[in-house]
Protein backbone atom coordinates (compact mmCIF):
# COMPACT_ATOMS: atom_id res chain seq x y z
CA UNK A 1 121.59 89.63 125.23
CA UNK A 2 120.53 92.99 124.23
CA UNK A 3 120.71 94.09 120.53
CA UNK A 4 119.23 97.50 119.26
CA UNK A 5 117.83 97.74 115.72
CA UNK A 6 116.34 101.03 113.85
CA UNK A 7 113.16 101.74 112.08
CA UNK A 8 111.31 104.45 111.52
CA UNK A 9 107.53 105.90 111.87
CA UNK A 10 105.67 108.22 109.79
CA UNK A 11 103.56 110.49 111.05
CA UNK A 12 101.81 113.24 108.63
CA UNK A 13 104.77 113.71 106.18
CA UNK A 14 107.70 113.70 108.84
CA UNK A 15 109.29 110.45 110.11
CA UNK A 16 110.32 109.66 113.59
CA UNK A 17 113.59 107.18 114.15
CA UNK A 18 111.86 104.01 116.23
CA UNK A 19 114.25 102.27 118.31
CA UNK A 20 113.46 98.71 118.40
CA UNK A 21 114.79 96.71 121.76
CA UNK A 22 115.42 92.75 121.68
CA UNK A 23 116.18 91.47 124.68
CA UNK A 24 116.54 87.34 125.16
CA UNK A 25 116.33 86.08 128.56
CA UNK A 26 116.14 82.68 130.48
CA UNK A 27 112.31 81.28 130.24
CA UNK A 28 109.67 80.95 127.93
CA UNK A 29 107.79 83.71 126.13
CA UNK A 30 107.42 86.58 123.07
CA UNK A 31 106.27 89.51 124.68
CA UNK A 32 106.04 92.87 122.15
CA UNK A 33 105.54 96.42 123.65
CA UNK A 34 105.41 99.61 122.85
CA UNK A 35 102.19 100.13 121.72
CA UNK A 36 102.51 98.30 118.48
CA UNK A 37 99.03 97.89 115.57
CA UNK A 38 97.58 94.35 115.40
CA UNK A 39 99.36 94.39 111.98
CA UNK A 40 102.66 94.82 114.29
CA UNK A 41 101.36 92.31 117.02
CA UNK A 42 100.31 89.25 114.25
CA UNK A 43 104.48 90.26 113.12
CA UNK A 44 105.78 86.74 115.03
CA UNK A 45 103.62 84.49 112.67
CA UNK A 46 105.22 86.02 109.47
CA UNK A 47 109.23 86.52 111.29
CA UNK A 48 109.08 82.41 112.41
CA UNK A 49 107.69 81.40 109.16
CA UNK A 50 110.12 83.35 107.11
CA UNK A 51 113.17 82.55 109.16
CA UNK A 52 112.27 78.71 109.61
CA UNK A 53 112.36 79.25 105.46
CA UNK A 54 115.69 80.27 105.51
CA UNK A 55 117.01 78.19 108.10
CA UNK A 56 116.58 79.98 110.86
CA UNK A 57 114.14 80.02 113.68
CA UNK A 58 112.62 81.96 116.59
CA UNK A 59 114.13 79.80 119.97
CA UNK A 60 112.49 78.97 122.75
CA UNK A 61 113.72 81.68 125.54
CA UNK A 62 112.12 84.71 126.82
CA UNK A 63 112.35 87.00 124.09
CA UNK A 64 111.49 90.93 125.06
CA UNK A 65 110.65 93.30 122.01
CA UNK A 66 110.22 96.87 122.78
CA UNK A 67 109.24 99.92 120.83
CA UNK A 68 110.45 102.88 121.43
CA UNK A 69 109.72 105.66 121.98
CA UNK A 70 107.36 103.48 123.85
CA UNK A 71 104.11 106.02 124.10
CA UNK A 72 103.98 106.62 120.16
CA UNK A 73 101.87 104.61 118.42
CA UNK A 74 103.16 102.18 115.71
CA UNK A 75 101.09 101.18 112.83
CA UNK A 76 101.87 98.60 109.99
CA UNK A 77 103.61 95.74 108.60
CA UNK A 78 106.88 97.70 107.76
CA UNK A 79 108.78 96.77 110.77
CA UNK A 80 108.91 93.00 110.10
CA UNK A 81 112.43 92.85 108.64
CA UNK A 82 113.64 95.37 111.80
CA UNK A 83 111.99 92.81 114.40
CA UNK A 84 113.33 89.66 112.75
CA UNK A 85 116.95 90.86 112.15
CA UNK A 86 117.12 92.10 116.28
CA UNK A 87 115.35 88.48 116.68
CA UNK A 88 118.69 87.32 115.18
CA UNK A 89 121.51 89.12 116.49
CA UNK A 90 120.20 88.96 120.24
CA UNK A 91 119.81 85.57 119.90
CA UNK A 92 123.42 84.84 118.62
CA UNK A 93 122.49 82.96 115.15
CA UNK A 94 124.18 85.38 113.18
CA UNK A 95 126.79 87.86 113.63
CA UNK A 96 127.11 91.46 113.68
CA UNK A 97 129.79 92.34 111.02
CA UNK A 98 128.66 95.52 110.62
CA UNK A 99 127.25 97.97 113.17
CA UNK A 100 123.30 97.76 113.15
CA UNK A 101 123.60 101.53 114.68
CA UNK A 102 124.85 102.66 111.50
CA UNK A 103 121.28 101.14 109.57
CA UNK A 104 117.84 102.29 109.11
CA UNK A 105 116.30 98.72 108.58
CA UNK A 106 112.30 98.19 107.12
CA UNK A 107 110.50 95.85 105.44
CA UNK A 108 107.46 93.62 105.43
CA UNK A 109 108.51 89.93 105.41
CA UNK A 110 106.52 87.36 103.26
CA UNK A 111 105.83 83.59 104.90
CA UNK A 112 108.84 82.79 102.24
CA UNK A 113 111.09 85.70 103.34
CA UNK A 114 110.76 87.85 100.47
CA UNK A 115 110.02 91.36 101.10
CA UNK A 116 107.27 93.37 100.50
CA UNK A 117 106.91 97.38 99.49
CA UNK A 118 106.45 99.95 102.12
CA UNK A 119 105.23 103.36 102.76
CA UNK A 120 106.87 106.76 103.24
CA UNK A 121 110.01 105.35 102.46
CA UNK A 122 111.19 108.67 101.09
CA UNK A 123 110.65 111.12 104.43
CA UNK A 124 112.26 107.56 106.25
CA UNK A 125 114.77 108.22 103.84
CA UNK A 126 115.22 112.26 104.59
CA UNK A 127 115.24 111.71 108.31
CA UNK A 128 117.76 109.15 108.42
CA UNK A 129 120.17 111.22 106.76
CA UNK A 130 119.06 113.71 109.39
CA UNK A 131 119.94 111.78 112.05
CA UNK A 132 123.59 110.69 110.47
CA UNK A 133 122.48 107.16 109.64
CA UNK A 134 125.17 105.45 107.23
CA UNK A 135 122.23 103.40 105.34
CA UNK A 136 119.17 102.47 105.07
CA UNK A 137 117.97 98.79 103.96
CA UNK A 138 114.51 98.59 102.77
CA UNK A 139 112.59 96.28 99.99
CA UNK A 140 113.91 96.29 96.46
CA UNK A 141 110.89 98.53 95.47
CA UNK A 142 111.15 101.13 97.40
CA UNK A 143 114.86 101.87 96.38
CA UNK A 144 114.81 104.18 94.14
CA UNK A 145 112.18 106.58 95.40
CA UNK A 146 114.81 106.14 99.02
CA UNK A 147 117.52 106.81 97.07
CA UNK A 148 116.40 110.22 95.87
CA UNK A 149 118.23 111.67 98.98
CA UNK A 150 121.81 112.20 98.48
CA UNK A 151 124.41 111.50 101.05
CA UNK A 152 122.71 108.54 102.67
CA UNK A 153 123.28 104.66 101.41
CA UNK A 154 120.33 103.25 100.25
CA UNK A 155 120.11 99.21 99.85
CA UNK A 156 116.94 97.52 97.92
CA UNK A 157 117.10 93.75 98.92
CA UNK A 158 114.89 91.26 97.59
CA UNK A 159 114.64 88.57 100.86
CA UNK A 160 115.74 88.71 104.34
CA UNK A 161 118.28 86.06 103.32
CA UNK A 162 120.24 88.91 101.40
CA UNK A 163 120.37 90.81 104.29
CA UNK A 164 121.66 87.99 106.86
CA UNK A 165 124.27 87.35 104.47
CA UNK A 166 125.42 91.24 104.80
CA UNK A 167 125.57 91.50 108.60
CA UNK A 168 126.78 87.76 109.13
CA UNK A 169 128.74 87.27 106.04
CA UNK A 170 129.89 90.75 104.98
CA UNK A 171 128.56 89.98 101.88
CA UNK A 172 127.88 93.49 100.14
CA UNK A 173 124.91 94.74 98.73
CA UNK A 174 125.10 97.26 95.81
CA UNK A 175 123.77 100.95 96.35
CA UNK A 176 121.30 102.35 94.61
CA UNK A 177 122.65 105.53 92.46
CA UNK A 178 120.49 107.91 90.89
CA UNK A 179 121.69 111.29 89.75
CA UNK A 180 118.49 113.25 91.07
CA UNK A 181 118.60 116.19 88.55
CA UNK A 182 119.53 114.06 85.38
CA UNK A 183 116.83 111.79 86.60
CA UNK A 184 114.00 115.01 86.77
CA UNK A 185 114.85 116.57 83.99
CA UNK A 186 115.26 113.19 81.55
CA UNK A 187 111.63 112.37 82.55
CA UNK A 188 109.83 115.72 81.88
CA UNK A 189 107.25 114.50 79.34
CA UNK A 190 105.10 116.16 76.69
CA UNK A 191 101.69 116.41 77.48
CA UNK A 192 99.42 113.91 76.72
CA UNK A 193 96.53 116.34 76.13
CA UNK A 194 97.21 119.19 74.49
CA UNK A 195 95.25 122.38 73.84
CA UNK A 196 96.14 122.06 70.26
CA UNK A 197 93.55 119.32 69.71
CA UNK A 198 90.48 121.89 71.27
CA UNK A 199 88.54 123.38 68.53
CA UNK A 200 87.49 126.84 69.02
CA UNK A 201 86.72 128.28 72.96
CA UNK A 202 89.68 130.60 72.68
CA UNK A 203 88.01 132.50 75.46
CA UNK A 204 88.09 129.88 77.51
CA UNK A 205 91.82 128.96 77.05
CA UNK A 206 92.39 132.92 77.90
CA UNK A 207 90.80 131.55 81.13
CA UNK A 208 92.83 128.66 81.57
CA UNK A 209 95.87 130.45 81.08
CA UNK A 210 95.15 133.37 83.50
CA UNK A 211 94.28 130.93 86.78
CA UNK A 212 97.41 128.41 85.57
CA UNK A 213 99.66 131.58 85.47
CA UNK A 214 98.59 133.20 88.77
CA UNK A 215 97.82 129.45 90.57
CA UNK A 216 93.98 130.83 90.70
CA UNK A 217 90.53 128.33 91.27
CA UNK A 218 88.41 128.64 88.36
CA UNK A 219 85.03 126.80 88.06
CA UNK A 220 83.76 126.44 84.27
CA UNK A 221 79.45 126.59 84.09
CA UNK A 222 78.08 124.95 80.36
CA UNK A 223 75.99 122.55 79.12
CA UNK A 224 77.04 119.04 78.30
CA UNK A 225 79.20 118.58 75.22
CA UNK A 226 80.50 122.41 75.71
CA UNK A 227 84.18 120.73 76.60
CA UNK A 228 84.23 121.77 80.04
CA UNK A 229 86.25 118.41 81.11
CA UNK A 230 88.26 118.22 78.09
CA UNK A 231 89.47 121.80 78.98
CA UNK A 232 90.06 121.03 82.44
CA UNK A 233 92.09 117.56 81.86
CA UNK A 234 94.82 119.62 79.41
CA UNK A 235 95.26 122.45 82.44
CA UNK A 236 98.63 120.72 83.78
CA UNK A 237 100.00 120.46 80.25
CA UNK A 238 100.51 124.41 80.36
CA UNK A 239 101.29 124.70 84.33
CA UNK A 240 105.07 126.03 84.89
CA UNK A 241 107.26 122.35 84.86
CA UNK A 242 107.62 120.89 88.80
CA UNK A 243 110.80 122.91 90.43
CA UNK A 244 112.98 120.06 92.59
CA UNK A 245 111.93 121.30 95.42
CA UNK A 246 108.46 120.92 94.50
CA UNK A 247 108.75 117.31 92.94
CA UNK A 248 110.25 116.73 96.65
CA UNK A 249 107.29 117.39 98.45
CA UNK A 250 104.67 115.66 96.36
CA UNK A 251 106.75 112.92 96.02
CA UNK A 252 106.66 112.79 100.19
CA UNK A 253 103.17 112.75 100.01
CA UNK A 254 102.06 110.08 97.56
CA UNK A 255 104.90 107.83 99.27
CA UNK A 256 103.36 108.27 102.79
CA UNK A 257 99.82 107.37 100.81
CA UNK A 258 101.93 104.42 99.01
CA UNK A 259 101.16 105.52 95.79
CA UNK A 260 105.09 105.65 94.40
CA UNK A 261 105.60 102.17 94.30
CA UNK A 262 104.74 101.52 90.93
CA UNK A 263 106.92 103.44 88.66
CA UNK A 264 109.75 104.63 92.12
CA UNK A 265 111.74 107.72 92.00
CA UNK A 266 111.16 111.32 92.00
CA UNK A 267 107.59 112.61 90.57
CA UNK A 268 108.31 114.55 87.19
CA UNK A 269 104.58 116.00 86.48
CA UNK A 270 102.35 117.70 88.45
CA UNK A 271 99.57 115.68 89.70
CA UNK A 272 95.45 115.50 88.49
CA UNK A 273 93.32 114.41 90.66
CA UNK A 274 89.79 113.86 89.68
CA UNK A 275 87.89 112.26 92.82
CA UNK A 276 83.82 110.78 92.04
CA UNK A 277 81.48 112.63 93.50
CA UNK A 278 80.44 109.96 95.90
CA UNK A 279 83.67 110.82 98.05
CA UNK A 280 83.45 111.18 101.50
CA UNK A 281 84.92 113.87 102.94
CA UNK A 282 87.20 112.01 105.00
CA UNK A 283 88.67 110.42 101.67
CA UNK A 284 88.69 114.21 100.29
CA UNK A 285 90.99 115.66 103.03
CA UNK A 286 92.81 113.08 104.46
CA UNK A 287 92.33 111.43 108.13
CA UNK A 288 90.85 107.84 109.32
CA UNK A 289 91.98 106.24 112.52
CA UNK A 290 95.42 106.31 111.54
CA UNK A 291 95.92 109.76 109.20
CA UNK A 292 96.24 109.38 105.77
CA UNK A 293 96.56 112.17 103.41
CA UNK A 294 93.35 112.45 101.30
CA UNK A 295 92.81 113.49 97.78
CA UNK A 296 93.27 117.72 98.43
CA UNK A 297 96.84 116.87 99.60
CA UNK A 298 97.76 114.31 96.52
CA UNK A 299 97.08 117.14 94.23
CA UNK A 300 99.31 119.17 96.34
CA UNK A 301 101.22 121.67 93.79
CA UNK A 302 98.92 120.19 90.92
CA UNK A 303 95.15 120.10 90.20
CA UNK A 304 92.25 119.31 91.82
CA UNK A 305 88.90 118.35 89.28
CA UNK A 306 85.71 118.50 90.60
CA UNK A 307 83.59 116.94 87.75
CA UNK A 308 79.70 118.10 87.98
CA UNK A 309 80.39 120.34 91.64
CA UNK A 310 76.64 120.32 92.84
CA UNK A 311 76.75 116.19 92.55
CA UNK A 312 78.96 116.28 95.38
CA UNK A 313 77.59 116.49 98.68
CA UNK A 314 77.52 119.58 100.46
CA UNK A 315 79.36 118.58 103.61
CA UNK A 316 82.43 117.35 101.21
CA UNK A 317 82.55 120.67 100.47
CA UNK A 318 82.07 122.82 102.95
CA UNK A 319 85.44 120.62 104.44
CA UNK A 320 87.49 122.47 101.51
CA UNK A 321 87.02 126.28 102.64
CA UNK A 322 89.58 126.40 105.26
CA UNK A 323 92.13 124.18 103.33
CA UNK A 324 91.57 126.03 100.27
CA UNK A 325 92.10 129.72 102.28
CA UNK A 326 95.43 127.76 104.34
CA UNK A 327 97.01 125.56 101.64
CA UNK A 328 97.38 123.33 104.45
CA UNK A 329 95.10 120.78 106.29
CA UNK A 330 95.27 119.55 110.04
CA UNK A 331 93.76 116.31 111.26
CA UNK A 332 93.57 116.03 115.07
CA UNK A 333 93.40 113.09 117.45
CA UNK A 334 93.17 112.85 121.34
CA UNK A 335 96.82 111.96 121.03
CA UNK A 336 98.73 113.95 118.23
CA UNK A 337 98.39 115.94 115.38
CA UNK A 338 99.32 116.06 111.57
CA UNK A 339 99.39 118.35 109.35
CA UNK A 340 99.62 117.82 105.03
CA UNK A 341 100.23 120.59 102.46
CA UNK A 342 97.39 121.23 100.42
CA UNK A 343 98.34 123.96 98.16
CA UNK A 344 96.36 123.18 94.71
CA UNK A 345 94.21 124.19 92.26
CA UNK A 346 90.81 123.53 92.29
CA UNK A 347 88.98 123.32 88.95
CA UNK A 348 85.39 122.42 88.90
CA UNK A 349 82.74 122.33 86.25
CA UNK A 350 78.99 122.45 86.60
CA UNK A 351 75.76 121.96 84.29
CA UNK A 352 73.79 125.67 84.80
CA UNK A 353 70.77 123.32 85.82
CA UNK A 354 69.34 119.74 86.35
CA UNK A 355 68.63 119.29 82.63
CA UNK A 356 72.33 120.49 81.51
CA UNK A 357 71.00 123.36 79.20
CA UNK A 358 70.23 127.02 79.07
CA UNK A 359 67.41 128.72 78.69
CA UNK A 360 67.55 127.29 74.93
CA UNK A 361 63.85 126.78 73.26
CA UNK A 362 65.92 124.59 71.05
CA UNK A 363 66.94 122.21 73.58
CA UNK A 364 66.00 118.85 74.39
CA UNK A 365 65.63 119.51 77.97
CA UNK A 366 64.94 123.23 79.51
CA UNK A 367 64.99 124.59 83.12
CA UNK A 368 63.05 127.26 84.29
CA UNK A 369 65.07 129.93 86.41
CA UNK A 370 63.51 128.74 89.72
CA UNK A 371 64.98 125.18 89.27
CA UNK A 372 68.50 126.66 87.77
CA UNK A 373 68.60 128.67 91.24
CA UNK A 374 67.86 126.15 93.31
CA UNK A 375 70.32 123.49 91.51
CA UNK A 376 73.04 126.58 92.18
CA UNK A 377 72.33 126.70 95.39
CA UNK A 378 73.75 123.49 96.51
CA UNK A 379 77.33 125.14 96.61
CA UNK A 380 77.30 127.75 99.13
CA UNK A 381 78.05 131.45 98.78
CA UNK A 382 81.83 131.08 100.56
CA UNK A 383 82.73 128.28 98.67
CA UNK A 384 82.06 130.08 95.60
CA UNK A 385 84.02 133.43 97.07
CA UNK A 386 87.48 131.44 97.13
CA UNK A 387 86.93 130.42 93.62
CA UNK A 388 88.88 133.10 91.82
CA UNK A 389 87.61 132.65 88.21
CA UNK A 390 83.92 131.86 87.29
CA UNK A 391 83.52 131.54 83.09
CA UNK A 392 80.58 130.64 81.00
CA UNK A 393 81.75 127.41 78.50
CA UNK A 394 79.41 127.54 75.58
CA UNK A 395 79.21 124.99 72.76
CA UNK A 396 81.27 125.18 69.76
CA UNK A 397 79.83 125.84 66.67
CA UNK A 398 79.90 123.24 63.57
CA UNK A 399 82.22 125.63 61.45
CA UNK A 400 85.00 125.31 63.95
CA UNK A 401 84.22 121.82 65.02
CA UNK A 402 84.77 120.65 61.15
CA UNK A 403 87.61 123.38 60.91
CA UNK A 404 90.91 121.32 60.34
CA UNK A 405 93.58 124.02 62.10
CA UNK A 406 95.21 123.43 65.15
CA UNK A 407 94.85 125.74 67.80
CA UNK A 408 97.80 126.90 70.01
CA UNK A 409 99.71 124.15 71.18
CA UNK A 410 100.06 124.00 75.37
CA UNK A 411 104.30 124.52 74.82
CA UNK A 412 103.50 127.92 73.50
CA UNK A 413 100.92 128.46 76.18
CA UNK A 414 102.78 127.01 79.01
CA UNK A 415 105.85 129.60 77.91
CA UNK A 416 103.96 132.75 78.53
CA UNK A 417 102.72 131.23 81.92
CA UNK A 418 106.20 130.50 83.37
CA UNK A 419 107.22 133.64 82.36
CA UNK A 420 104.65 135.26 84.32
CA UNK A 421 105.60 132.87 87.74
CA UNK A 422 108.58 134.18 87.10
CA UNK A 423 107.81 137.67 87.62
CA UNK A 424 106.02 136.66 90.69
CA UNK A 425 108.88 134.95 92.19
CA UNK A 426 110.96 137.95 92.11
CA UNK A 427 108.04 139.75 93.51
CA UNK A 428 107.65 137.79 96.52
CA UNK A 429 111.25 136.19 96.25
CA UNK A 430 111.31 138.36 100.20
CA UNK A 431 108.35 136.47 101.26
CA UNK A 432 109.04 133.16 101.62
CA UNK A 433 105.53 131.39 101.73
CA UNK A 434 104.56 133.00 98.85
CA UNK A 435 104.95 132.07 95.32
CA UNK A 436 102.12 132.99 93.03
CA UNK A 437 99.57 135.31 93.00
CA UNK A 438 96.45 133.43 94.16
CA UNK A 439 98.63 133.24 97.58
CA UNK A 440 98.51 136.47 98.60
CA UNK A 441 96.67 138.05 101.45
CA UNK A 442 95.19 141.49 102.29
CA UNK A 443 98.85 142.64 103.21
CA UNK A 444 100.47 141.74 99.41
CA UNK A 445 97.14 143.02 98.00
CA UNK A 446 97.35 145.94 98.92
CA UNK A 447 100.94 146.24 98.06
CA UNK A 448 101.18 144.73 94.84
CA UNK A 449 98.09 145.59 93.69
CA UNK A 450 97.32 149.66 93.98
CA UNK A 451 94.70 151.08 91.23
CA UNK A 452 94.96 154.31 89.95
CA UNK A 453 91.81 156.70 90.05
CA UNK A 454 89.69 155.16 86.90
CA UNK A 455 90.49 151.80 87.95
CA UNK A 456 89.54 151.85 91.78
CA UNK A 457 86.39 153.75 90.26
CA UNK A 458 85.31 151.12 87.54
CA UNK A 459 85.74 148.53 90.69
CA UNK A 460 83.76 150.84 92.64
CA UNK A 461 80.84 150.69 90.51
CA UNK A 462 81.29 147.12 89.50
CA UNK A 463 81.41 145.78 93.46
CA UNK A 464 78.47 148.34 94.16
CA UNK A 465 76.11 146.68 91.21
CA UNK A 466 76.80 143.20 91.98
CA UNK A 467 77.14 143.55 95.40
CA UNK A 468 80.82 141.93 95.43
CA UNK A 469 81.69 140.49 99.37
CA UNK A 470 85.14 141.93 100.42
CA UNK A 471 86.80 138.43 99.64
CA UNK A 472 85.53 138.70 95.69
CA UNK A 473 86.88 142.02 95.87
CA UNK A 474 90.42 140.46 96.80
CA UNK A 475 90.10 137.91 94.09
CA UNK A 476 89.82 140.41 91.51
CA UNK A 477 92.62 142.32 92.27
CA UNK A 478 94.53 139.48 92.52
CA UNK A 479 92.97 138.13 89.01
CA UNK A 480 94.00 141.60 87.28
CA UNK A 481 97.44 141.43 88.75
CA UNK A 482 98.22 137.83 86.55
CA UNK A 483 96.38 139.35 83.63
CA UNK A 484 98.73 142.54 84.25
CA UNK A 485 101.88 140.03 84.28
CA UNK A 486 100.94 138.04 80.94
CA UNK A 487 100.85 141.40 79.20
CA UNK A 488 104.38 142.10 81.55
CA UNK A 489 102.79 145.15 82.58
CA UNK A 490 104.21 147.33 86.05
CA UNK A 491 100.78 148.49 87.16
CA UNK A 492 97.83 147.01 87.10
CA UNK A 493 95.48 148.98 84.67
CA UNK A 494 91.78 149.32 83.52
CA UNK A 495 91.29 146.95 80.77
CA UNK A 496 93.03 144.46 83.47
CA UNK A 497 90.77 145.57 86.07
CA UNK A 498 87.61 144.84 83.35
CA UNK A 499 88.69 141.33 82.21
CA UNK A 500 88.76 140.55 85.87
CA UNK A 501 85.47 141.61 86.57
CA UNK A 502 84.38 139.83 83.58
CA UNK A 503 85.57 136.62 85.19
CA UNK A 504 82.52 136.64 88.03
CA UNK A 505 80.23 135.22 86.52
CA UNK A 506 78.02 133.72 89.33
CA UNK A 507 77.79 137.23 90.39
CA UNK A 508 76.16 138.60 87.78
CA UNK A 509 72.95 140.08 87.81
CA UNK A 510 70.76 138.17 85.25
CA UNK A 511 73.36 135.17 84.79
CA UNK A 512 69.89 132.91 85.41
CA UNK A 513 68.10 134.29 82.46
């Protein structure tokens, strides 16, 4: 008898319906095909165990599985429950009450028949509404992140034993409901660090504000103690709250990576990554022998923190220049290709030298301007060209360190920034792969960012004496345009055009003392 049972693959951050085969014959024999994983192949050991604990067992005939399409590779334990329920049906020890056609069926079967989580169940979850599927059963903990997509019905299930009973017994399982919206919107928290609790660095929060209102890279250079992480860790708490459509797809990516399990559902905050800087650069941007998405992709739409920049190793990142220029990255392999969104913000803070300090006679350990340059010189010249912002982070002084005020809180912060998105939104709202200003190229720059005669010649003088490269050029222009939209300003104009500027530091003449 032949019985037909759906799956699904994922591949990148797209699934791909599997059709799984079961055919039982006269003779002796399991034979699996379709070029399954060893975690698919060592399947029959957990599917007899867990249906001999239920009552149920795997007989002795020729059984046939196939997997297809049968010249995509298939890769985890996920498919357990999908093998063991066509195991079933073809073999006539239960019934088929309702059609498996209408199912999307995945799970990974304990020796005891409980079920285990799975990834990606959330693009499963898009594509089988795609392909008019009328449910999808999956482990209890992956429900609610499934049943983000509405018009498909989603089943969590504990053991394979709840499922038999539904497709021999018509025994009915409850749907998961979740009202996606109320659910989004009930969950937006307040930030757990605030600007409010930093004392003094106003500057700096200027900074802060400008790259989280135009979605620009910003790399903060101070000694230790100057606050440089503290700053960086409160940068989400004033970036523009997740739209749906973003919380969508960085939801799809930590679920491929498996990292939704834990609290389910939609993602309500943008994400912070902060990697070591003993990463490889594999585990940076995603890829392995089977692709996963690496740490520039889960901080798609959120931040990316690179703590002490010249402690990572060079080739980590030199890997981020064309991801950071594409907001995408592609892994190939001789047999296919995926691609994951990368579109984030990279913030990364540096000591000026090996010692930490300045040129400060008063410090406990100095540098001389030799070993600052050649401590600078670990990050290359075009990695430091697609970081928009470059600021000095000095050390606060005791008066405002002791001083009991609060500074500005990140709500009143964060308000002024989504105001400005908004303005770019209806700026590019004809454009549709642009959003924010630190996404434009030379065509939008030169639209949306046209000088007047004192401006173009304060550039002009300014690119001339620190002998700016054409892309630092770009990222000032685009740097004045958000400082033109916090002030809600038309036209970009000179003091915009100066603040910018002022916002190179690495480019400086004289910067190394």
């Amino acid at each position: 008898m032949l019985t037909k049972v759906y799956g699904s693959a994922v591949f990148g951050v797209e699934a791909q319906t599997i059709t799984v085969e079961v055919n039982t014959d006269i003779g002796i024999g399991y034979h699996l095909v379709g070029l399954p994983d060893n975690a698919i192949k060592e399947s029959n050991y957990r599917i007899a165990a867990a249906l001999q604990n239920n009552g149920f067992k795997i007989p002795g005939k020729k059984i046939t599985l196939n997997m297809a399409p049968a010249d995509l590779r298939k890769e985890g334990s996920a498919y357990d429950l999908t093998l063991a329920m066509g195991i079933l049906i073809s073999t006539g020890q239960i019934q088929e009450i309702y059609p498996l056609k209408d199912y999307v069926i995945m799970g990974e079967l304990s020796l005891d028949g409980t079920l285990q989580p799975i990834k990606g169940a959330l693009p499963i979850a898009i594509k089988a509404k795609e392909e008019g599927f009328k449910g999808f059963i999956l482990p209890e903990q992956n429900a609610k992140e499934a049943a983000i997509v509405d018009g498909l019905e989603v089943y969590g299930v504990q053991t394979i034993q709840d499922v038999i009973s539904f497709f021999d017994a018509g025994d009915s399982l409850e749907a998961v409901q979740i009202d996606m919206e109320a659910e989004f919107y009930e969950h937006l928290e307040h930030p757990e660090f605030d600007f409010a609790d930093v004392k003094g660095q106003e500057g700096i929060k200027r900074c802060m504000e400008i790259a989280a209102a135009g979605g620009h890279n910003i790399i903060l250079i101070g000694p230790p103690g100057s606050g440089k992480t503290m700053l960086a860790k409160r940068l989400p708490s004033i970036l523009p709250p997740l739209s749906l459509i973003e919380a969508l797809e960085t939801t799809k990516i930590h679920s491929v990576a498996g990292r939704t399990m834990e609290k389910g559902g939609i993602m309500t905050s943008r994400p912070f990554r902060s990697p070591h800087h003993t990463i490889s650069d594999v585990a940076l941007v995603g890829g392995g022998q089977y692709p996963q998405p690496g740490e520039i992709s889960l901080a798609h739409n959120g931040v990316l923190f690179l703590d002490e920049l010249p402690e990572f190793k060079r080739s980590v990142l030199e890997v981020m220049r064309q991801p950071l220029e594409d907001r995408d990255v592609t892994i190939s392999r001789a047999r296919f290709t995926v691609t994951y969104p990368a579109s984030f913000m990279l913030v990364a803070s540096m000591n000026p030298s090996p010692g930490g300090y300045f040129n400060d006679p008063n410090a406990p350990v100095t540098s001389s301007p030799a070993e600052m340059q050649r401590y600078l010189s670990k990050i290359s010249g075009p990695l430091l060209d697609r970081i928009d912002i470059h600021i000095e982070v000095t050390p606060v002084p005791f008066e405002k360190l002791s001083d009991d005020r609060k500074g500005e809180s990140s709500v009143a912060i964060r308000r002024r920034v989504t105001d400005a998105r908004k303005l770019q939104g209806e700026r590019f709202k004809e454009i549709g792969h642009i959003h924010y200003n630190a996404q434009m190229g030379v065509k939008q720059i030169r639209t949306f960012c046209k000088l007047d005669k004192a401006s173009l010649d304060l550039l002009k003088n300014a690119m001339e004496r620190l002998q700016l490269s054409a892309r630092a050029y770009d990222r000032i222009l685009k740097v004045a345009r958000t400082i033109a939209d916090l002030d809600n300003a038309k036209d970009i104009q000179g003091h915009h055009i100066s603040e910018a500027i002022q916002y190179r530091s690495l480019d400086r003449d004289g910067w190394l003392g």
